[in-house]
C-alpha atoms as a PDB file:
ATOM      1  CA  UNK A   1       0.000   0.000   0.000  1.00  0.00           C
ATOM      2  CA  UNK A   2       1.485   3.092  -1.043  1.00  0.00           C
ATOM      3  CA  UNK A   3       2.248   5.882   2.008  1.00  0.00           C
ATOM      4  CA  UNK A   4       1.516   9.299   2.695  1.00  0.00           C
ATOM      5  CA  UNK A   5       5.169   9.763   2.213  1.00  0.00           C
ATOM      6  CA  UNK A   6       5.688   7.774  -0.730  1.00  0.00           C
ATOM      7  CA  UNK A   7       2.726  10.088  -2.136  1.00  0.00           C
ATOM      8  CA  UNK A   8       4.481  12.966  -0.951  1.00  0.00           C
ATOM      9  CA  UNK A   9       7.818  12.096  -2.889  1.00  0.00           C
ATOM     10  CA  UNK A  10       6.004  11.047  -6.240  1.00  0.00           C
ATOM     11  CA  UNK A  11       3.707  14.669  -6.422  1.00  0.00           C
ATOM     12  CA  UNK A  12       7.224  16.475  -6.013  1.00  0.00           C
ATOM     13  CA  UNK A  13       9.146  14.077  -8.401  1.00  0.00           C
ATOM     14  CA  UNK A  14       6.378  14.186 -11.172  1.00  0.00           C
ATOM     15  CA  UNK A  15       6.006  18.220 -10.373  1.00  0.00           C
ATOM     16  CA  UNK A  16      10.132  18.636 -11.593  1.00  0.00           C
ATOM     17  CA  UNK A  17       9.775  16.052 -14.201  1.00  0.00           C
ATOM     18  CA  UNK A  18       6.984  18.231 -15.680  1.00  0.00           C
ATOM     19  CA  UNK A  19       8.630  21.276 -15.400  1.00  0.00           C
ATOM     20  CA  UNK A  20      11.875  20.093 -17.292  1.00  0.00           C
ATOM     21  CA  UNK A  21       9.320  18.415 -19.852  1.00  0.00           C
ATOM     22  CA  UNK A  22       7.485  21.925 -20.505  1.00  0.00           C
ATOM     23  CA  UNK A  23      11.245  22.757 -22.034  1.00  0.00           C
ATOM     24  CA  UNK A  24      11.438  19.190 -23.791  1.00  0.00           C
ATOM     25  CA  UNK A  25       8.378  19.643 -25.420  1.00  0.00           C
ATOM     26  CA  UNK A  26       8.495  23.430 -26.297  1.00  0.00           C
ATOM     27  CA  UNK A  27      12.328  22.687 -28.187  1.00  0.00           C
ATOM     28  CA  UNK A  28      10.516  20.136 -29.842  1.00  0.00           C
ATOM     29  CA  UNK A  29       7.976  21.513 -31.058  1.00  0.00           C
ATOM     30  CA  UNK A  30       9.797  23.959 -32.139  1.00  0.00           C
ATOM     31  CA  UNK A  31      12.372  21.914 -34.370  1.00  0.00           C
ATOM     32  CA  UNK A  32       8.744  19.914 -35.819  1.00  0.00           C
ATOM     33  CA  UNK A  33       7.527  23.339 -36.776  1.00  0.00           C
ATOM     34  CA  UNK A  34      10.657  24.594 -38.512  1.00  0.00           C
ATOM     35  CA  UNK A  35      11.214  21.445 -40.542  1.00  0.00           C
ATOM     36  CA  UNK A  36       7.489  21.718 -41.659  1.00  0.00           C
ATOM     37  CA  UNK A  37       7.348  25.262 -42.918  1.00  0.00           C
ATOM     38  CA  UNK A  38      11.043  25.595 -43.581  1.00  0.00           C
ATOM     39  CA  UNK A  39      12.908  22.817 -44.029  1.00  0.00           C
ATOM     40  CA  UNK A  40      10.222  20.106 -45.449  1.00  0.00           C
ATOM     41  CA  UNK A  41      12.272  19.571 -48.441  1.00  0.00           C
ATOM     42  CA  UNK A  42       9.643  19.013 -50.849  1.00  0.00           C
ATOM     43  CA  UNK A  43       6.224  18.098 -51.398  1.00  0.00           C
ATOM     44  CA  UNK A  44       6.726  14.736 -49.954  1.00  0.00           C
ATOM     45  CA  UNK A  45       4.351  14.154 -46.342  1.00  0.00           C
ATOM     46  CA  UNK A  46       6.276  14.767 -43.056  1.00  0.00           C
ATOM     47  CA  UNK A  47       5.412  12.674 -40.022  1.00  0.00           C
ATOM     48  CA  UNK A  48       3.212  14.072 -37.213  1.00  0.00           C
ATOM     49  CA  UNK A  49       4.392  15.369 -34.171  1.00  0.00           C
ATOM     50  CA  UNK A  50       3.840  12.114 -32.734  1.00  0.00           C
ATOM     51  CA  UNK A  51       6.189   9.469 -34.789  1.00  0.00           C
ATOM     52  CA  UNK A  52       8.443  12.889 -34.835  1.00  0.00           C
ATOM     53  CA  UNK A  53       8.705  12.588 -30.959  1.00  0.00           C
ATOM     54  CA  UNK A  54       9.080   9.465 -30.169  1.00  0.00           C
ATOM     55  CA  UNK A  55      12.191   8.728 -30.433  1.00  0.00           C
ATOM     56  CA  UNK A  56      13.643  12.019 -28.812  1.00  0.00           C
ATOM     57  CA  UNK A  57      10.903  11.178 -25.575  1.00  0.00           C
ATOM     58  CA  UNK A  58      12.974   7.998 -25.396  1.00  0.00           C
ATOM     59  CA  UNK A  59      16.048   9.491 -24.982  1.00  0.00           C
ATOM     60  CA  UNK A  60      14.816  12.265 -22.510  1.00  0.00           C
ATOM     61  CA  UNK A  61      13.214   9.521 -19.742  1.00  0.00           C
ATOM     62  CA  UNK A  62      16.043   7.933 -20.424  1.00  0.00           C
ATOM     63  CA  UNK A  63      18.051  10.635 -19.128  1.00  0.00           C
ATOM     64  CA  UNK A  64      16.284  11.479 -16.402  1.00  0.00           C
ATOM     65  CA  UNK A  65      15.992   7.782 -15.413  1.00  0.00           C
ATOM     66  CA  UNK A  66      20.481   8.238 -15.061  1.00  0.00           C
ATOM     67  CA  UNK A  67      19.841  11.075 -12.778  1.00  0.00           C
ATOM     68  CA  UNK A  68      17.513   9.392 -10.886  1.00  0.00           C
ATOM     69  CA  UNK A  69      19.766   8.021  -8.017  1.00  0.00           C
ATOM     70  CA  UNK A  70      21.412  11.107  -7.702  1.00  0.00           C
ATOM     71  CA  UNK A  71      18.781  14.022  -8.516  1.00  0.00           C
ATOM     72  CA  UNK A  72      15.846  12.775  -6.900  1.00  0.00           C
ATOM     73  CA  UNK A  73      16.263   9.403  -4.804  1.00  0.00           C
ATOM     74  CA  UNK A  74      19.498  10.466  -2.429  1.00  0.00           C
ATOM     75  CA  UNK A  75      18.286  13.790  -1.845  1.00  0.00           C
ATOM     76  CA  UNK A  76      14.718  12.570  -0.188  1.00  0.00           C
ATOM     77  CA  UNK A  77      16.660   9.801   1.673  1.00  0.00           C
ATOM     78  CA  UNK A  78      18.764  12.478   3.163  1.00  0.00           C
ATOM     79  CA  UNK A  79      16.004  14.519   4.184  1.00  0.00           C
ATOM     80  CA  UNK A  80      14.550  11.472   6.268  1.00  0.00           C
ATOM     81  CA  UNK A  81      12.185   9.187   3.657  1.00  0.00           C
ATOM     82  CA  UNK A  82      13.224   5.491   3.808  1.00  0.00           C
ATOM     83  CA  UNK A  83      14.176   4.097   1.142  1.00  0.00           C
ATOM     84  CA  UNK A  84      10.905   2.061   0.558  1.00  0.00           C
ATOM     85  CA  UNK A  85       9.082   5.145   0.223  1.00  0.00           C
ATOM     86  CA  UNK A  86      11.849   7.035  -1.777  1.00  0.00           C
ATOM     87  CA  UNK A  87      11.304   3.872  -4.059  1.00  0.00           C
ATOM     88  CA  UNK A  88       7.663   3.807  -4.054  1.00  0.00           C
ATOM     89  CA  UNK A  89       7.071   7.107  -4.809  1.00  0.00           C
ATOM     90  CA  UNK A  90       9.690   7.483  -7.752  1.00  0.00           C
ATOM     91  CA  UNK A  91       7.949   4.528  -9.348  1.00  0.00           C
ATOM     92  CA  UNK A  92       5.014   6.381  -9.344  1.00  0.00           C
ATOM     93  CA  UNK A  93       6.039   9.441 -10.372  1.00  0.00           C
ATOM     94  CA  UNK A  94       7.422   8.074 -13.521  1.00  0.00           C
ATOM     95  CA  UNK A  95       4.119   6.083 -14.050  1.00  0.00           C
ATOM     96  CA  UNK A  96       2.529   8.760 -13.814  1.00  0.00           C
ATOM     97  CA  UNK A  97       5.141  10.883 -16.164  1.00  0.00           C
ATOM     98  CA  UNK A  98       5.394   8.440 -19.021  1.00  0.00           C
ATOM     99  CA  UNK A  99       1.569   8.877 -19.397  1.00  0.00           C
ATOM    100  CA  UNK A 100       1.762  12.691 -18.897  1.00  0.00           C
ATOM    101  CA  UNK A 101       4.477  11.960 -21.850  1.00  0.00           C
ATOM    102  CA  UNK A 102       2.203   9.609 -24.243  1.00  0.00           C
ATOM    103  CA  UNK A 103      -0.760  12.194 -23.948  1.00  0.00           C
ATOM    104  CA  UNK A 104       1.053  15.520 -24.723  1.00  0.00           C
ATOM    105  CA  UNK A 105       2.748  14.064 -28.571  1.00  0.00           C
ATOM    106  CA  UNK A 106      -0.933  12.605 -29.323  1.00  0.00           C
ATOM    107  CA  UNK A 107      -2.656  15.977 -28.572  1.00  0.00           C
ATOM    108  CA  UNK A 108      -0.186  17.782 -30.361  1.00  0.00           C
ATOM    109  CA  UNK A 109      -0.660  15.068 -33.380  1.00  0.00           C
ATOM    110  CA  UNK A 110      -4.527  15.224 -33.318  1.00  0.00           C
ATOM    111  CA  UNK A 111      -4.458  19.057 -32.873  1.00  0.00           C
ATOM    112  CA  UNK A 112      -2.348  18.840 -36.243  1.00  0.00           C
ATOM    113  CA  UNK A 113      -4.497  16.553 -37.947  1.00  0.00           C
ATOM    114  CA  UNK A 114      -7.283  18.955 -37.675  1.00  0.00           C
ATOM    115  CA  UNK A 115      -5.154  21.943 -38.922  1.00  0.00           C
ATOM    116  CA  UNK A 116      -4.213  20.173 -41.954  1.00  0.00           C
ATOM    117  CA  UNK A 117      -7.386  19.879 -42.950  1.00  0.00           C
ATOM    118  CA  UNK A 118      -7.753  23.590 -42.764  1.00  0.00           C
ATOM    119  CA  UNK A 119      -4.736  23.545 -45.296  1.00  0.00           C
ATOM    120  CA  UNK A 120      -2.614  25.877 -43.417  1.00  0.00           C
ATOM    121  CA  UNK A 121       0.458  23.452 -43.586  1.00  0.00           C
ATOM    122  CA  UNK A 122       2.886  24.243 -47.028  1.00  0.00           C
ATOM    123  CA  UNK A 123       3.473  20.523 -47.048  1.00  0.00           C
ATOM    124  CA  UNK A 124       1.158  17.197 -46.330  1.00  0.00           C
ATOM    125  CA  UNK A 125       1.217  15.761 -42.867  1.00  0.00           C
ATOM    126  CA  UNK A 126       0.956  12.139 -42.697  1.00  0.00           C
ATOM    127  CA  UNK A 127      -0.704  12.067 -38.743  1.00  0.00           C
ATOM    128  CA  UNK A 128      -2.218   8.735 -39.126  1.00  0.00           C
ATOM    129  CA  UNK A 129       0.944   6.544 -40.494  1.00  0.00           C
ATOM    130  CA  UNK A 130       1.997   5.955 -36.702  1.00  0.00           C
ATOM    131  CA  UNK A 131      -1.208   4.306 -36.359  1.00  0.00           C
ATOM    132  CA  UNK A 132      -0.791   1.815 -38.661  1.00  0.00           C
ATOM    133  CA  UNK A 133       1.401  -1.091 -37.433  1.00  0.00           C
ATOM    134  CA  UNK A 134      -0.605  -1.364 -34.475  1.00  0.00           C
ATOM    135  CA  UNK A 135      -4.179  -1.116 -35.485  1.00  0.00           C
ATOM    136  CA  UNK A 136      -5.628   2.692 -33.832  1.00  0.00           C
ATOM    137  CA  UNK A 137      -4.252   5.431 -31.363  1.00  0.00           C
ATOM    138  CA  UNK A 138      -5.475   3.459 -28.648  1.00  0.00           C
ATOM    139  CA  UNK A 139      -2.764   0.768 -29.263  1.00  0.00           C
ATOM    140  CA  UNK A 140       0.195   3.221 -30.522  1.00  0.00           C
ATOM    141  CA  UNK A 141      -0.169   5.547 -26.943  1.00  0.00           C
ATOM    142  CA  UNK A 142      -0.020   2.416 -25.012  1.00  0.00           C
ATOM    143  CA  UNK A 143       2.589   1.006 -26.993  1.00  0.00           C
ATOM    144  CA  UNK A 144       4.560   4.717 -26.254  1.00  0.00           C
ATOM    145  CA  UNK A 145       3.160   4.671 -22.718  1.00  0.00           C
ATOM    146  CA  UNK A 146       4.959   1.182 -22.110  1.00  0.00           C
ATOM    147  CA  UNK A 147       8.325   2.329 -24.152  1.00  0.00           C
ATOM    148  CA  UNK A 148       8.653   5.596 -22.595  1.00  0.00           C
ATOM    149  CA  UNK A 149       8.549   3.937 -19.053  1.00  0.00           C
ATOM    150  CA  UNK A 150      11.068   0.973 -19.929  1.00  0.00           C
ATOM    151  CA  UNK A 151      13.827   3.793 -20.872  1.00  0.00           C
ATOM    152  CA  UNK A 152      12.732   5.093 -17.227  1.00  0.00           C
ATOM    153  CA  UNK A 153      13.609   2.123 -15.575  1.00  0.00           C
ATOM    154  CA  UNK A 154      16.568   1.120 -17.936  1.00  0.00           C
ATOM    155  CA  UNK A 155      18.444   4.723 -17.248  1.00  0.00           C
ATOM    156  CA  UNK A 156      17.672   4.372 -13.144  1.00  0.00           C
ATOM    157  CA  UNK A 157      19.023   0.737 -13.704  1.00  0.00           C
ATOM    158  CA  UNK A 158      22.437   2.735 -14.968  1.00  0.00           C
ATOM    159  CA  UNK A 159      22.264   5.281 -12.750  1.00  0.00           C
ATOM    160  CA  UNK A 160      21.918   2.774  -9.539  1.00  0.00           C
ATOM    161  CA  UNK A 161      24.620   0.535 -10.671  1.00  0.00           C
ATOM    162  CA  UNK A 162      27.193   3.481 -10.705  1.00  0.00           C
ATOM    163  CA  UNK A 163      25.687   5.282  -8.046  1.00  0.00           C
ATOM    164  CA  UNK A 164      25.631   1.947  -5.595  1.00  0.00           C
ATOM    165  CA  UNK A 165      28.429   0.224  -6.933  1.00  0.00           C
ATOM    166  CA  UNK A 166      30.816   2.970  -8.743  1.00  0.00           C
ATOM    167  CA  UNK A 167      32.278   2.946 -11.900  1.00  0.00           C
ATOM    168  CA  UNK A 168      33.776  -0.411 -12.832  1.00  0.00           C
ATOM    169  CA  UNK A 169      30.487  -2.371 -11.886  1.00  0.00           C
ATOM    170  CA  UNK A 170      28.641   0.575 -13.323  1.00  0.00           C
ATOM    171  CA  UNK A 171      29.857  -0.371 -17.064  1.00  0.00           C
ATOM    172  CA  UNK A 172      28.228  -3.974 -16.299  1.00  0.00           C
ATOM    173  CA  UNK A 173      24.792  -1.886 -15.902  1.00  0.00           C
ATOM    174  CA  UNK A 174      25.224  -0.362 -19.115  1.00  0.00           C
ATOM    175  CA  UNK A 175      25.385  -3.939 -20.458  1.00  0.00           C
ATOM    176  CA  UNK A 176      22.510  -4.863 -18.618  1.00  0.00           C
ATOM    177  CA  UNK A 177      20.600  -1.462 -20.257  1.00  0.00           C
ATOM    178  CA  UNK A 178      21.537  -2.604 -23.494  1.00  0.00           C
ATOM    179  CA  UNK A 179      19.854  -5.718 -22.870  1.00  0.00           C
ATOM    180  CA  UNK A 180      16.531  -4.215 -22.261  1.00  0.00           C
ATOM    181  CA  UNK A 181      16.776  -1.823 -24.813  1.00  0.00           C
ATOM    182  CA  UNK A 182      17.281  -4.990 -27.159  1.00  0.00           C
ATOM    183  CA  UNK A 183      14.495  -7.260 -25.396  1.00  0.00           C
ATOM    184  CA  UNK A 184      12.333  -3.585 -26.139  1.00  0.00           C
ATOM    185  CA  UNK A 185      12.616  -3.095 -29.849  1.00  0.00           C
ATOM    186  CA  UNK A 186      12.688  -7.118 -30.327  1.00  0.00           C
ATOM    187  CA  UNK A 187       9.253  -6.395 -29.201  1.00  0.00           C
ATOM    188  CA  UNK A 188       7.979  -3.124 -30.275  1.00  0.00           C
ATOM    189  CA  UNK A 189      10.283  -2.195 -33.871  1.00  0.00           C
ATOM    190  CA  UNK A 190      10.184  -5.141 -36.157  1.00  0.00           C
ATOM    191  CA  UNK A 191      13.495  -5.567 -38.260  1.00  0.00           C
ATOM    192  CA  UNK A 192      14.850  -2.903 -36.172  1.00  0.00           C
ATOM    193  CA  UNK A 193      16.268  -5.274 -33.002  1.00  0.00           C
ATOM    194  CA  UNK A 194      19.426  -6.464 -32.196  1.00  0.00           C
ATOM    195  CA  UNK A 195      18.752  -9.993 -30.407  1.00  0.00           C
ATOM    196  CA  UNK A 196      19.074 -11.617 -34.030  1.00  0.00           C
ATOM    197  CA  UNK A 197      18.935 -14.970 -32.601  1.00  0.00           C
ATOM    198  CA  UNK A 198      15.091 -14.785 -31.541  1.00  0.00           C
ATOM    199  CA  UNK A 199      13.127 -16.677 -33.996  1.00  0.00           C
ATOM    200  CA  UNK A 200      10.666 -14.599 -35.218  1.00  0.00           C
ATOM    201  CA  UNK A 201       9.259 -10.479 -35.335  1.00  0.00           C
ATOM    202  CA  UNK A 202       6.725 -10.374 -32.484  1.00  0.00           C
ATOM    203  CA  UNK A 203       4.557  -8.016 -34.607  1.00  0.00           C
ATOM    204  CA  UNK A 204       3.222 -11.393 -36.136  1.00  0.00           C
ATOM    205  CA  UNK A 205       1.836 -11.910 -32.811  1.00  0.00           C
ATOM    206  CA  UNK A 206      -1.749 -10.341 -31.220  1.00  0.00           C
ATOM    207  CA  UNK A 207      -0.736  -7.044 -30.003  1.00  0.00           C
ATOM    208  CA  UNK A 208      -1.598  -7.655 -26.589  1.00  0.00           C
ATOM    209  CA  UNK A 209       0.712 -10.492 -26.520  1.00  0.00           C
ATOM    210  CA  UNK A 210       3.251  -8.013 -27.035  1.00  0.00           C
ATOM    211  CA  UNK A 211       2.013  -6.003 -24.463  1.00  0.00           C
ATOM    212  CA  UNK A 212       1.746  -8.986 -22.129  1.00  0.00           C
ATOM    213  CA  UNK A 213       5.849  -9.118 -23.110  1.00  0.00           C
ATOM    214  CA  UNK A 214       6.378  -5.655 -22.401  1.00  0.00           C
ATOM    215  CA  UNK A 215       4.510  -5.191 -18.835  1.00  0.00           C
ATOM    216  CA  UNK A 216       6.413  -8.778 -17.873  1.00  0.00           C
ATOM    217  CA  UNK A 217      10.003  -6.853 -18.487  1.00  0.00           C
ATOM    218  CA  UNK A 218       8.858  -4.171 -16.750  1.00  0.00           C
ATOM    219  CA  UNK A 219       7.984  -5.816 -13.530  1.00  0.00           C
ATOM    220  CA  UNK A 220      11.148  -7.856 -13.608  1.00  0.00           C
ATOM    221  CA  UNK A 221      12.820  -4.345 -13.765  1.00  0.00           C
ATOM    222  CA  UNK A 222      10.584  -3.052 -11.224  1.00  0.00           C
ATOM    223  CA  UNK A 223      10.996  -6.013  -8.934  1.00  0.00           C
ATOM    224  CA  UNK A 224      15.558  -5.509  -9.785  1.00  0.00           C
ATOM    225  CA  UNK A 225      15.597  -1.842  -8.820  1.00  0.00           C
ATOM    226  CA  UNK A 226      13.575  -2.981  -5.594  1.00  0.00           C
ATOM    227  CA  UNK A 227      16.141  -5.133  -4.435  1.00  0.00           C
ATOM    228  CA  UNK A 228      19.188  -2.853  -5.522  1.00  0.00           C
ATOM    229  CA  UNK A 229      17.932   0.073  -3.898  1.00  0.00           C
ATOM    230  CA  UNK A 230      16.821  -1.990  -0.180  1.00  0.00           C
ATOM    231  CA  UNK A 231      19.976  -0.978   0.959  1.00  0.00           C
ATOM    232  CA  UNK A 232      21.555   0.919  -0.950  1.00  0.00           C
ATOM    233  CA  UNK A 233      24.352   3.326   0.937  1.00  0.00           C
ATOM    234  CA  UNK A 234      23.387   7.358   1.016  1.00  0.00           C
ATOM    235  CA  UNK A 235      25.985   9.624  -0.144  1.00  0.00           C
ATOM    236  CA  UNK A 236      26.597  13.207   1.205  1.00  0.00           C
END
């Protein structure tokens, strides 16, 4: 059952995490709207802001998943939260991010989709092509929702390893990162994987078998940065 304090950590983890986001998202959107009325090369279609994003969200929880033991989960231990609760709470807060992060690109796309139609674009958008492989919006945010949240946990899996165990054992984390990251397009970017000796493209599977996959690693990694932050020494 999740605490008062636990609650407490995760509203003022998810309240920073939005406010570096609000600069994310406004650089982004930014770069999106320069390629389309600047640099869009042609009448070819340019992605929506959401396929345009995706990637780059990656990358961002990603980063703030490395400066998790160090930004956020040391500095509420120090000020007196256990470590259960500094756990707890973080968890949530980036449950609660990666959705905040899945919503904001498919606004942005379906806010775009409508403005095409008003023709006020110099070039095509192609909104709906992210929607394809996985059969509806419905399906693409949760398949976002579920990446965006892996990088979390991949990047505090990096960051715990160096912060717990310093820098030698910390390379060994990045190897274990780079596992996930492979187990996570093997299941989500067909062709696009690096675990060449799995037998077939998942995408060949029901979707929510795939998403049955997904929420499995995640738990595993859930359950892994449980037991490596238990005890894990406070530095000052």
């Amino acid at each position: 059952m999740t605490s008062t304090r636990s609650m407490k950590v995760a509203t003022a983890v998810f309240k920073e995490m939005i406010r570096w986001s609000l600069w994310f998202f406004s650089i982004l959107l930014a770069i999106h709207l320069i390629r389309v009325f600047w640099l869009n090369g042609g009448p070819a279609p340019i992605e929506g802001f959401f396929t345009f994003s995706q990637y780059s969200t990656s990358i961002f929880t990603l980063v703030l998943g490395i400066m998790t033991a160090y930004t956020f989960m040391g500095r509420h231990i120090q000020q007196g939260v256990s470590r259960r609760d500094s756990f707890f709470g973080i968890s949530l807060a980036a449950t609660g991010f990666a959705l905040f992060l899945t919503v904001v690109p498919l606004a942005i796309n379906g806010l775009q989709h409508l403005l095409a139609k008003a023709s006020i674009f110099p070039v095509a958008l192609d909104t709906a092509v992210v929607f394809e492989s996985t059969a509806g919006a419905a399906a693409a945010a949760i398949g976002l929702f579920l990446n965006v949240l892996t990088y979390f946990f991949a990047g505090w899996l990096i960051s715990i390893g160096y912060y717990r165990f310093r820098w030698i054992a910390g390379f060994g984390f990045i190897a274990l990162s780079f596992i996930v990251f492979g187990l996570n397009d093997y299941l989500w970017k067909p062709g696009n994987y690096t675990l060449d000796w799995l037998p077939y493209e998942p995408l060949e599977m029901d979707f929510w078998l795939i998403v049955l996959g997904s929420v499995a690693m995640l738990l595993v990694l859930f359950l892994v940065m449980r037991l490596l932050t238990k005890r894990v020494p406070i530095k000052m």
